[in-house]
PDB file of N, CA and C in Angstrom:
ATOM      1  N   UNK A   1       2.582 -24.264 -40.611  1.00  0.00           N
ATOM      2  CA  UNK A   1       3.235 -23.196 -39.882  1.00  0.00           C
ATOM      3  C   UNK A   1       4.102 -22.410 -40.864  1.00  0.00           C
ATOM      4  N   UNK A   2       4.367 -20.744 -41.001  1.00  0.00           N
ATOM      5  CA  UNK A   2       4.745 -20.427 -41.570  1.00  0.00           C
ATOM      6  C   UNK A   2       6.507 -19.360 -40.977  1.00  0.00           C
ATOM      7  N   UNK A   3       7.173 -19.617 -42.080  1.00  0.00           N
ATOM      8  CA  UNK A   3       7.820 -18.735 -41.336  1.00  0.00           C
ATOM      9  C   UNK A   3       7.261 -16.855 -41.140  1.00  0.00           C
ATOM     10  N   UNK A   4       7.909 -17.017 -39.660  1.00  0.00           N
ATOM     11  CA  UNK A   4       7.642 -15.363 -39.404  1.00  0.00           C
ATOM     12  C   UNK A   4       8.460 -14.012 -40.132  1.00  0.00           C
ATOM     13  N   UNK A   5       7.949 -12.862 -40.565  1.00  0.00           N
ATOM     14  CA  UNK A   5       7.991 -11.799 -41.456  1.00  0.00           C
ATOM     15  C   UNK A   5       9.032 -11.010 -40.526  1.00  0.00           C
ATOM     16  N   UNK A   6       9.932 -10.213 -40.690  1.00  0.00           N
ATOM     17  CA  UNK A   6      10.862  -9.149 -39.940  1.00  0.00           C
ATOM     18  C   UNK A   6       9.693  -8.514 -38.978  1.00  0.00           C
ATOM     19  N   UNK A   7       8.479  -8.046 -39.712  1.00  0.00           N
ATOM     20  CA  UNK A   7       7.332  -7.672 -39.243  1.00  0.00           C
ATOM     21  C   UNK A   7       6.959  -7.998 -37.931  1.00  0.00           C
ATOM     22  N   UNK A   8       6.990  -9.290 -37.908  1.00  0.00           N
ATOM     23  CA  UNK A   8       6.268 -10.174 -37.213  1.00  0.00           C
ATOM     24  C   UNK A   8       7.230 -10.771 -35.530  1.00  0.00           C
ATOM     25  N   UNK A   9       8.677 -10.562 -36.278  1.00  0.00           N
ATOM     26  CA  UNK A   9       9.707 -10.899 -35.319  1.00  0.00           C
ATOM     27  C   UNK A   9      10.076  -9.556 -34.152  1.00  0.00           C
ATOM     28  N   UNK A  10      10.100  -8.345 -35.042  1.00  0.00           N
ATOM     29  CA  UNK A  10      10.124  -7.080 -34.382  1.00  0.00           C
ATOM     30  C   UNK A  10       9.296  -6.917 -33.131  1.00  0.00           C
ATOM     31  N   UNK A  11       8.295  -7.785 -32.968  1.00  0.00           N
ATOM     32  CA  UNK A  11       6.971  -7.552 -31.765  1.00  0.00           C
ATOM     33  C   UNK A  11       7.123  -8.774 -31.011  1.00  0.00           C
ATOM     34  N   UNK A  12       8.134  -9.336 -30.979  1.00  0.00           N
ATOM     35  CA  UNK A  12       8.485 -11.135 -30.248  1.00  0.00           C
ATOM     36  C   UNK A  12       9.070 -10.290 -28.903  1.00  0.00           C
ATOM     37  N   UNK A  13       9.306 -10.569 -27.393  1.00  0.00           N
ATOM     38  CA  UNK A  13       9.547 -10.172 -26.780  1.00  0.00           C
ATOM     39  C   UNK A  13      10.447 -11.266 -25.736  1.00  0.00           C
ATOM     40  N   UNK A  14      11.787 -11.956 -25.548  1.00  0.00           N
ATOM     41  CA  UNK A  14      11.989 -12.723 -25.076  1.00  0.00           C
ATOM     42  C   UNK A  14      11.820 -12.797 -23.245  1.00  0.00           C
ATOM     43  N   UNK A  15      11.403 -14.341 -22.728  1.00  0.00           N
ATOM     44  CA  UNK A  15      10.849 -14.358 -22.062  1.00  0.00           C
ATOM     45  C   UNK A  15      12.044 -14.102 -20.786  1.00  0.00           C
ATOM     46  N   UNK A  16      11.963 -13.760 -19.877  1.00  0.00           N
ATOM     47  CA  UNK A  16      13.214 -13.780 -18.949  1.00  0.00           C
ATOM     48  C   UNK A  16      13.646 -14.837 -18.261  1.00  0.00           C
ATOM     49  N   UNK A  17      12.849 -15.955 -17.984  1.00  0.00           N
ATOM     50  CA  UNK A  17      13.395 -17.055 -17.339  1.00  0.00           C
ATOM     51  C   UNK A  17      13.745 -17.983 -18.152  1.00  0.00           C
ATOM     52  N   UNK A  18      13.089 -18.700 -19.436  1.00  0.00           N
ATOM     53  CA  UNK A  18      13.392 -19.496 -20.363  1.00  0.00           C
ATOM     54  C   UNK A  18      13.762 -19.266 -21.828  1.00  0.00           C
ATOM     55  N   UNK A  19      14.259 -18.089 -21.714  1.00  0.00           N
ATOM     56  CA  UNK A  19      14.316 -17.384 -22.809  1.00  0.00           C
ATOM     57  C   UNK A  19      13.519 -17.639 -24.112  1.00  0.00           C
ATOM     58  N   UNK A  20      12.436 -18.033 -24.282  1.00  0.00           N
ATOM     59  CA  UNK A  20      11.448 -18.487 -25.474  1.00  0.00           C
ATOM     60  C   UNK A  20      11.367 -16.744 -25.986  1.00  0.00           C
ATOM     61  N   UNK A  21      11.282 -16.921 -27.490  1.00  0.00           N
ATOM     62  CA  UNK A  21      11.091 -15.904 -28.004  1.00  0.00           C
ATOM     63  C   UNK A  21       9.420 -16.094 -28.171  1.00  0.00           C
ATOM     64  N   UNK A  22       8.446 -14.827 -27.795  1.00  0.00           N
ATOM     65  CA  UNK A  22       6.973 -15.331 -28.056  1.00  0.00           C
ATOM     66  C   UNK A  22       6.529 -14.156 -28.044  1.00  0.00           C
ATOM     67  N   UNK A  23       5.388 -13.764 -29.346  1.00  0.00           N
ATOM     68  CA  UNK A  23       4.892 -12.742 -29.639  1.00  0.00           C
ATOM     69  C   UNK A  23       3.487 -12.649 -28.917  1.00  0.00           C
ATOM     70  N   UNK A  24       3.305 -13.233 -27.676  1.00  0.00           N
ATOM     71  CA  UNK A  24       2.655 -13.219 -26.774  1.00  0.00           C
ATOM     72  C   UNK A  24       2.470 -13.208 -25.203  1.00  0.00           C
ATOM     73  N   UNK A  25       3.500 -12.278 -24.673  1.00  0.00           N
ATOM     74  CA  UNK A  25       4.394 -12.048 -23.511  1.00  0.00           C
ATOM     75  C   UNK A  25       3.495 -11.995 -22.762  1.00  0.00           C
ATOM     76  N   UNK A  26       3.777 -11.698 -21.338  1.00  0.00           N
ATOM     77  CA  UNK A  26       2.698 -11.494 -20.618  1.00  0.00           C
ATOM     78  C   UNK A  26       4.011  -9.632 -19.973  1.00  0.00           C
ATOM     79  N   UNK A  27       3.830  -8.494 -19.408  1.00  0.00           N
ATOM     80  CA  UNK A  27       4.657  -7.493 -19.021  1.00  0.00           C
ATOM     81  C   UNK A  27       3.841  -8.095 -17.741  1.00  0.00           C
ATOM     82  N   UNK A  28       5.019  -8.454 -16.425  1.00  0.00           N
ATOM     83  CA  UNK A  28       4.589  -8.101 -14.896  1.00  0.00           C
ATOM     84  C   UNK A  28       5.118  -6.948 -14.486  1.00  0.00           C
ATOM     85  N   UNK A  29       4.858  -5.694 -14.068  1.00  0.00           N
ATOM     86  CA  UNK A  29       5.139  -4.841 -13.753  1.00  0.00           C
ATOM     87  C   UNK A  29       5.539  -4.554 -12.187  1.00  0.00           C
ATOM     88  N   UNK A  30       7.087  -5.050 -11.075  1.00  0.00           N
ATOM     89  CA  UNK A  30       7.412  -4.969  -9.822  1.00  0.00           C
ATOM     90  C   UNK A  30       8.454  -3.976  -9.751  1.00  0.00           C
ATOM     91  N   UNK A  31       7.695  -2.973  -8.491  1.00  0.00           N
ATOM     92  CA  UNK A  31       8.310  -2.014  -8.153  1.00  0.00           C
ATOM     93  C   UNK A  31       9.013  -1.370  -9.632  1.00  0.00           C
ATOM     94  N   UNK A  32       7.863  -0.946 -10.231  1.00  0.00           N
ATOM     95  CA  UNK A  32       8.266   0.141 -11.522  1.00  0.00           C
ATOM     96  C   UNK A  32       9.184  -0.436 -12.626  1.00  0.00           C
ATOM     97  N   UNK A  33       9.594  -1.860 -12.330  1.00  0.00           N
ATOM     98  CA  UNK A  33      10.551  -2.335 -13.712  1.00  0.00           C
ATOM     99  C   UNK A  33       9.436  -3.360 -14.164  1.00  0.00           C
ATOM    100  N   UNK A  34       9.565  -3.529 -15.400  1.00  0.00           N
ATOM    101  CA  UNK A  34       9.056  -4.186 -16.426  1.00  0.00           C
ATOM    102  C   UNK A  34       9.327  -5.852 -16.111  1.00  0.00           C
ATOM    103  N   UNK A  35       8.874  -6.632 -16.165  1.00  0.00           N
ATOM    104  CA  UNK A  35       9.646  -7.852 -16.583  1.00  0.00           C
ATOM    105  C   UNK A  35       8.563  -9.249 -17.906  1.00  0.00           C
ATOM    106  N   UNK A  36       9.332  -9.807 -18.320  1.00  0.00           N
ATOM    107  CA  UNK A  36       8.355 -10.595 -19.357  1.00  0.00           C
ATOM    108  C   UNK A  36       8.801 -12.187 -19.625  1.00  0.00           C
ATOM    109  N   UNK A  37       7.427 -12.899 -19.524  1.00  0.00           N
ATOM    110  CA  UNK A  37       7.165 -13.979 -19.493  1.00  0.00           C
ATOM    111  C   UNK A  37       5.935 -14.693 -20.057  1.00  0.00           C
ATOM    112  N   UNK A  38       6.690 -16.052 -20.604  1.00  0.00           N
ATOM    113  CA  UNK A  38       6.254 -16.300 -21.846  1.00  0.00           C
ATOM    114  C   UNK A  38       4.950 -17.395 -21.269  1.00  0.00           C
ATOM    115  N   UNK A  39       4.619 -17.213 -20.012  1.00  0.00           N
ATOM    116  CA  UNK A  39       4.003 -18.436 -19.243  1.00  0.00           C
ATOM    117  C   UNK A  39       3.503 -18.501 -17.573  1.00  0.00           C
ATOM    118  N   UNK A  40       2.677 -18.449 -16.987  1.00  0.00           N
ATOM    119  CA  UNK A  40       2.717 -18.181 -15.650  1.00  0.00           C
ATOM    120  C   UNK A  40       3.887 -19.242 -15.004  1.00  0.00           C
ATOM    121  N   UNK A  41       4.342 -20.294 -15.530  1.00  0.00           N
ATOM    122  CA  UNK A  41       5.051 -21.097 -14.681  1.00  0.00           C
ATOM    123  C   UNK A  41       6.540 -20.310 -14.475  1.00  0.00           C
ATOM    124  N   UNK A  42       6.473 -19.435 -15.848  1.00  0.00           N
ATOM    125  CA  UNK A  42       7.896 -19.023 -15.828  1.00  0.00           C
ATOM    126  C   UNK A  42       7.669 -17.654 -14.905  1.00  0.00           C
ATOM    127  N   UNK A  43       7.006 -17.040 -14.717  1.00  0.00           N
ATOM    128  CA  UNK A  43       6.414 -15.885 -13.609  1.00  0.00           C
ATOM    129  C   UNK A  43       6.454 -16.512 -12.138  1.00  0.00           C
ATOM    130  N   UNK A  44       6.070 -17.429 -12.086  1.00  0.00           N
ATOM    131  CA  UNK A  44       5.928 -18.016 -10.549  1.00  0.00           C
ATOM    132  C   UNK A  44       6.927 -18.254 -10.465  1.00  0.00           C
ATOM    133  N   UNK A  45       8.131 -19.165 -11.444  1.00  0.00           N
ATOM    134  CA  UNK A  45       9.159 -19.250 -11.278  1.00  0.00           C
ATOM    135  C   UNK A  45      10.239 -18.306 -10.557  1.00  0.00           C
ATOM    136  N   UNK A  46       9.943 -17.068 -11.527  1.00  0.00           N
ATOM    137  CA  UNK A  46      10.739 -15.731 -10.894  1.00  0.00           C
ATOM    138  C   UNK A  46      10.330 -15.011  -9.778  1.00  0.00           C
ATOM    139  N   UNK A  47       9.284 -14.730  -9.685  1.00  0.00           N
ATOM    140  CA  UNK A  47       8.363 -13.972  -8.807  1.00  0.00           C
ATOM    141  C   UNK A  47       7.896 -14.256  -7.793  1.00  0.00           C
ATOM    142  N   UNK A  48       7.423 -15.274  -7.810  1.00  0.00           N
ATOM    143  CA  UNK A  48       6.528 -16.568  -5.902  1.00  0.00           C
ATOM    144  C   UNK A  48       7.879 -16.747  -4.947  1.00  0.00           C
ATOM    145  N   UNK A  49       7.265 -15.677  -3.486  1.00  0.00           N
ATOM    146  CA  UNK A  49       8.259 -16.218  -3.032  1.00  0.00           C
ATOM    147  C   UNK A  49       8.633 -17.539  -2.430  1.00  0.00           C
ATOM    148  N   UNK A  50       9.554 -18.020  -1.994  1.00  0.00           N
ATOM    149  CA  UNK A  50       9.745 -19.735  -1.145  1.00  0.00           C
ATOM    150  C   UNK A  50       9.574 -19.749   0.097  1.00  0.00           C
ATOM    151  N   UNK A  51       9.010 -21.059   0.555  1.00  0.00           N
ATOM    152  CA  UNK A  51       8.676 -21.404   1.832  1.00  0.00           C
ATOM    153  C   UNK A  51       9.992 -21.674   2.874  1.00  0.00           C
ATOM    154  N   UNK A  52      10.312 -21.152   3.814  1.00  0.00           N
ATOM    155  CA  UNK A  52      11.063 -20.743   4.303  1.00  0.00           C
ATOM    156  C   UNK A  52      11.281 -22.399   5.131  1.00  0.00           C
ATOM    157  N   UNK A  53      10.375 -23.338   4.988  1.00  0.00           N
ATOM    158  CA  UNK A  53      10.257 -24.556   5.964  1.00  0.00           C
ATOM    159  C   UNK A  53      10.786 -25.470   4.806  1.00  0.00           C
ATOM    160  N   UNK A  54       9.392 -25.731   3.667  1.00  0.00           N
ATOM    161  CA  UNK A  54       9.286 -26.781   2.499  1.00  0.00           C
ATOM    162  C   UNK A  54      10.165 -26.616   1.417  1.00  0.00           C
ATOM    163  N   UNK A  55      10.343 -25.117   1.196  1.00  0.00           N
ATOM    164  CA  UNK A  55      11.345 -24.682  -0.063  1.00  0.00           C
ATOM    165  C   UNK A  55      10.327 -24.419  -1.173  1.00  0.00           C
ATOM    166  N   UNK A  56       9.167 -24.915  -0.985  1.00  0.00           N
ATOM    167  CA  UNK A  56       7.901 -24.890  -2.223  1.00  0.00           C
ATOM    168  C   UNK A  56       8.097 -23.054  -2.876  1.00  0.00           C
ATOM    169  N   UNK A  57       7.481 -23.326  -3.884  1.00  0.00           N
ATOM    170  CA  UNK A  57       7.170 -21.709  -4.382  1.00  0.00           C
ATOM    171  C   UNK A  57       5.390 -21.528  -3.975  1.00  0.00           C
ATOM    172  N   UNK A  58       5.669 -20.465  -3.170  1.00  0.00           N
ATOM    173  CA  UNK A  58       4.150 -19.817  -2.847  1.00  0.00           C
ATOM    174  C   UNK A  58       3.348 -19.174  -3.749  1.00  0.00           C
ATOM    175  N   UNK A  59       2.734 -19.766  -4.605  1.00  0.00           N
ATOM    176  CA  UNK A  59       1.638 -19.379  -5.273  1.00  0.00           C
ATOM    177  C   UNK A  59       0.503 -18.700  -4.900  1.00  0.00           C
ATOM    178  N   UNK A  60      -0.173 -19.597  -3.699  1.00  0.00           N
ATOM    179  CA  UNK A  60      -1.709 -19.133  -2.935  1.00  0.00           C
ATOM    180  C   UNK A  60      -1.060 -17.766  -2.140  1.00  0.00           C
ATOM    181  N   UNK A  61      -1.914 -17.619  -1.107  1.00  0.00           N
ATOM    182  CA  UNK A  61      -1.758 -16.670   0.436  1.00  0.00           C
ATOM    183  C   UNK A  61      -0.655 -16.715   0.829  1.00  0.00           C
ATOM    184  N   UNK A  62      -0.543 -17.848   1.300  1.00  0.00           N
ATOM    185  CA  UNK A  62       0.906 -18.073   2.491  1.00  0.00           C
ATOM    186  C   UNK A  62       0.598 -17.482   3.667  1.00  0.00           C
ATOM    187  N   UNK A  63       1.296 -17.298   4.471  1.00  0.00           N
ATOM    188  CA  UNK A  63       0.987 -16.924   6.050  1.00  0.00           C
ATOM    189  C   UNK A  63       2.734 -16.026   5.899  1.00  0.00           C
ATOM    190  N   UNK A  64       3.117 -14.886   6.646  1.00  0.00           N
ATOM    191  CA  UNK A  64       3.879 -14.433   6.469  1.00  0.00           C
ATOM    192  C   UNK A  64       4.334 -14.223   8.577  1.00  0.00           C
ATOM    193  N   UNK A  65       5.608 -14.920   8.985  1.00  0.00           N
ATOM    194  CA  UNK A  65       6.107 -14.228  10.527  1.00  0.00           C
ATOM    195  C   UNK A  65       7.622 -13.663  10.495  1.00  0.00           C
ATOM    196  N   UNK A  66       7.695 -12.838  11.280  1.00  0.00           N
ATOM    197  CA  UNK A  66       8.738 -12.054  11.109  1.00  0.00           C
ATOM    198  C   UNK A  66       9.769 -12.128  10.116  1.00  0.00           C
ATOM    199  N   UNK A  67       8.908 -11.348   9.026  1.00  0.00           N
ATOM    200  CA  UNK A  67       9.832 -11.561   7.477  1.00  0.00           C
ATOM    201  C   UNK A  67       9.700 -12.508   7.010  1.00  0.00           C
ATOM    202  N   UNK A  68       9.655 -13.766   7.172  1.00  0.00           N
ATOM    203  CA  UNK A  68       9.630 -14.880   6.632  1.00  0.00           C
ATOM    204  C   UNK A  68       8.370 -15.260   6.091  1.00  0.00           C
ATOM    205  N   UNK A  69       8.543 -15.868   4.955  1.00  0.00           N
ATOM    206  CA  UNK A  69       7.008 -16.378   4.061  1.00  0.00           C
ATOM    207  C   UNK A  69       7.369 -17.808   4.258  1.00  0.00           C
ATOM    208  N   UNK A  70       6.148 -18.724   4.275  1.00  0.00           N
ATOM    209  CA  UNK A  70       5.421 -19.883   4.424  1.00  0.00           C
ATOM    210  C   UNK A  70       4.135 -20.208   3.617  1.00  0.00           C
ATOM    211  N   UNK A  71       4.567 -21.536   3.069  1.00  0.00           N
ATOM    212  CA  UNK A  71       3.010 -21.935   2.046  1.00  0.00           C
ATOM    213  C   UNK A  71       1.956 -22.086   2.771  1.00  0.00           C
ATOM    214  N   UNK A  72       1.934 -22.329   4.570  1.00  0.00           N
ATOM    215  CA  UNK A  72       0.697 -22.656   5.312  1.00  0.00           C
ATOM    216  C   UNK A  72       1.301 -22.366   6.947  1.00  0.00           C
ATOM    217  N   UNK A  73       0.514 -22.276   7.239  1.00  0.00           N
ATOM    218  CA  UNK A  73       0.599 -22.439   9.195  1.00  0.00           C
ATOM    219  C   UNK A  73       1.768 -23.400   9.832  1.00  0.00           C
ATOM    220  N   UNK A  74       1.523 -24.969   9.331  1.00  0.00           N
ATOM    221  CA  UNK A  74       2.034 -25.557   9.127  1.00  0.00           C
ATOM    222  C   UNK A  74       3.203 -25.325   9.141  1.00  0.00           C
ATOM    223  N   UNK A  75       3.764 -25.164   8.347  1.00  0.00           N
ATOM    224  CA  UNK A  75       4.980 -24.733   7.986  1.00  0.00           C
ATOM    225  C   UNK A  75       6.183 -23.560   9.089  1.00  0.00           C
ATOM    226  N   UNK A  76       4.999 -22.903   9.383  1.00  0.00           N
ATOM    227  CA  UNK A  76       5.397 -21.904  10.200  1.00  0.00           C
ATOM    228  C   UNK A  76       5.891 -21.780  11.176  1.00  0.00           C
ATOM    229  N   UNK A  77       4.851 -23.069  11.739  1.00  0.00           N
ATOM    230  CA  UNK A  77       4.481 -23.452  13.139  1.00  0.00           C
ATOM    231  C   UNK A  77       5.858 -24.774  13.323  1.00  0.00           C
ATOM    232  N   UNK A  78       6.220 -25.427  12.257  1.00  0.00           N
ATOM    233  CA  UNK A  78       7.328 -26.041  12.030  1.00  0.00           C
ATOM    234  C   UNK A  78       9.035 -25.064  12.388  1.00  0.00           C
ATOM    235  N   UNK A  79       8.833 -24.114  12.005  1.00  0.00           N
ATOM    236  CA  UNK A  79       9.766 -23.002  12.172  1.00  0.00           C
ATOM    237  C   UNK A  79       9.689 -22.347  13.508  1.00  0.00           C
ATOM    238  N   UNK A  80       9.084 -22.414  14.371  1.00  0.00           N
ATOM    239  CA  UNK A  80       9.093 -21.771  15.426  1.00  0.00           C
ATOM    240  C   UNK A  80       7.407 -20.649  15.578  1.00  0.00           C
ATOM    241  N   UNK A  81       6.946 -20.508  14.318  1.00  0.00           N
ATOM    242  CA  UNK A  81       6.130 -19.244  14.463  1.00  0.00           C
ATOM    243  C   UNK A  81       5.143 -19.743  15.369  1.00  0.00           C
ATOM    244  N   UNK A  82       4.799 -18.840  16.049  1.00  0.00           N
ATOM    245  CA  UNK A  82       3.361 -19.312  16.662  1.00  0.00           C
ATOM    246  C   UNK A  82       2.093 -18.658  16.556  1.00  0.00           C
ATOM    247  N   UNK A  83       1.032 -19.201  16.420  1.00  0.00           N
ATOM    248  CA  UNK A  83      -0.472 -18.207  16.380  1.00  0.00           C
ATOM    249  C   UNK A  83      -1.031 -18.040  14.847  1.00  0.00           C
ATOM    250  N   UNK A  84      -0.386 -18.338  14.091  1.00  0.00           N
ATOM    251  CA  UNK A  84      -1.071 -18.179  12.170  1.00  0.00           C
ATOM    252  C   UNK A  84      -1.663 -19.159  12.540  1.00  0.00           C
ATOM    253  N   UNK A  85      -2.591 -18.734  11.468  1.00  0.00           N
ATOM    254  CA  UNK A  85      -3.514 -19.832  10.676  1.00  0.00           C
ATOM    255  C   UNK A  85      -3.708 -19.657   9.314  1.00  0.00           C
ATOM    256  N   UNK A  86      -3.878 -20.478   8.849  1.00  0.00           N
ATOM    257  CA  UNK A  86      -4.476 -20.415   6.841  1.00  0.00           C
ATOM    258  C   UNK A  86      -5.362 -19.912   6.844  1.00  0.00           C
ATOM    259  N   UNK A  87      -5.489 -18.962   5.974  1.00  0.00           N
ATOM    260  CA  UNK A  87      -6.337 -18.172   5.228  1.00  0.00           C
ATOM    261  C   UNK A  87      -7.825 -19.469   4.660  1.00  0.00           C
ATOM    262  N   UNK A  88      -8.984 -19.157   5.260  1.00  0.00           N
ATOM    263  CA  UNK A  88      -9.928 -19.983   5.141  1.00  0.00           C
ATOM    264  C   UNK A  88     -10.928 -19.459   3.338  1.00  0.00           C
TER     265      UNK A  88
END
């Protein structure tokens, strides 16, 4: 491994949730601001919203009732919602 050149450091972009410096960012682009991450875990981290029942971070579909997001039906249906179903 070598050390990196001024060159090389100038194009490093730090990540926003774990701050890793990495010259291989990923830019998510929400509602017109920029944001950067060095990893999908650190994206899901920031970005997936939470299950309003489990607390989980919603990765998949989710089922969405009045405002509220949910990882499944389940969940929903735990909360009061009635009538979702999972996305088949």
């Amino acid at each position: 491994m070598h050390a990196l050149t001024e060159g090389e450091r100038k194009f490093m972009t730090r990540c926003e949730v774990c701050g890793n410096e990495y010259d291989k960012t990923m830019e998510l682009v929400v509602n017109g601001i920029s944001h950067y991450y060095d990893s999908f875990e650190c994206a899901i981290h920031a970005l997936a919203p939470i299950c309003e029942h489990c607390g989980c971070k919603i990765i998949g579909h989710g089922v969405e009732a009045a405002g509220n997001f949910y990882c499944c039906a389940h969940c929903a249906s735990q909360k009061g919602a009635m009538g979702l179903h999972d996305r088949g």
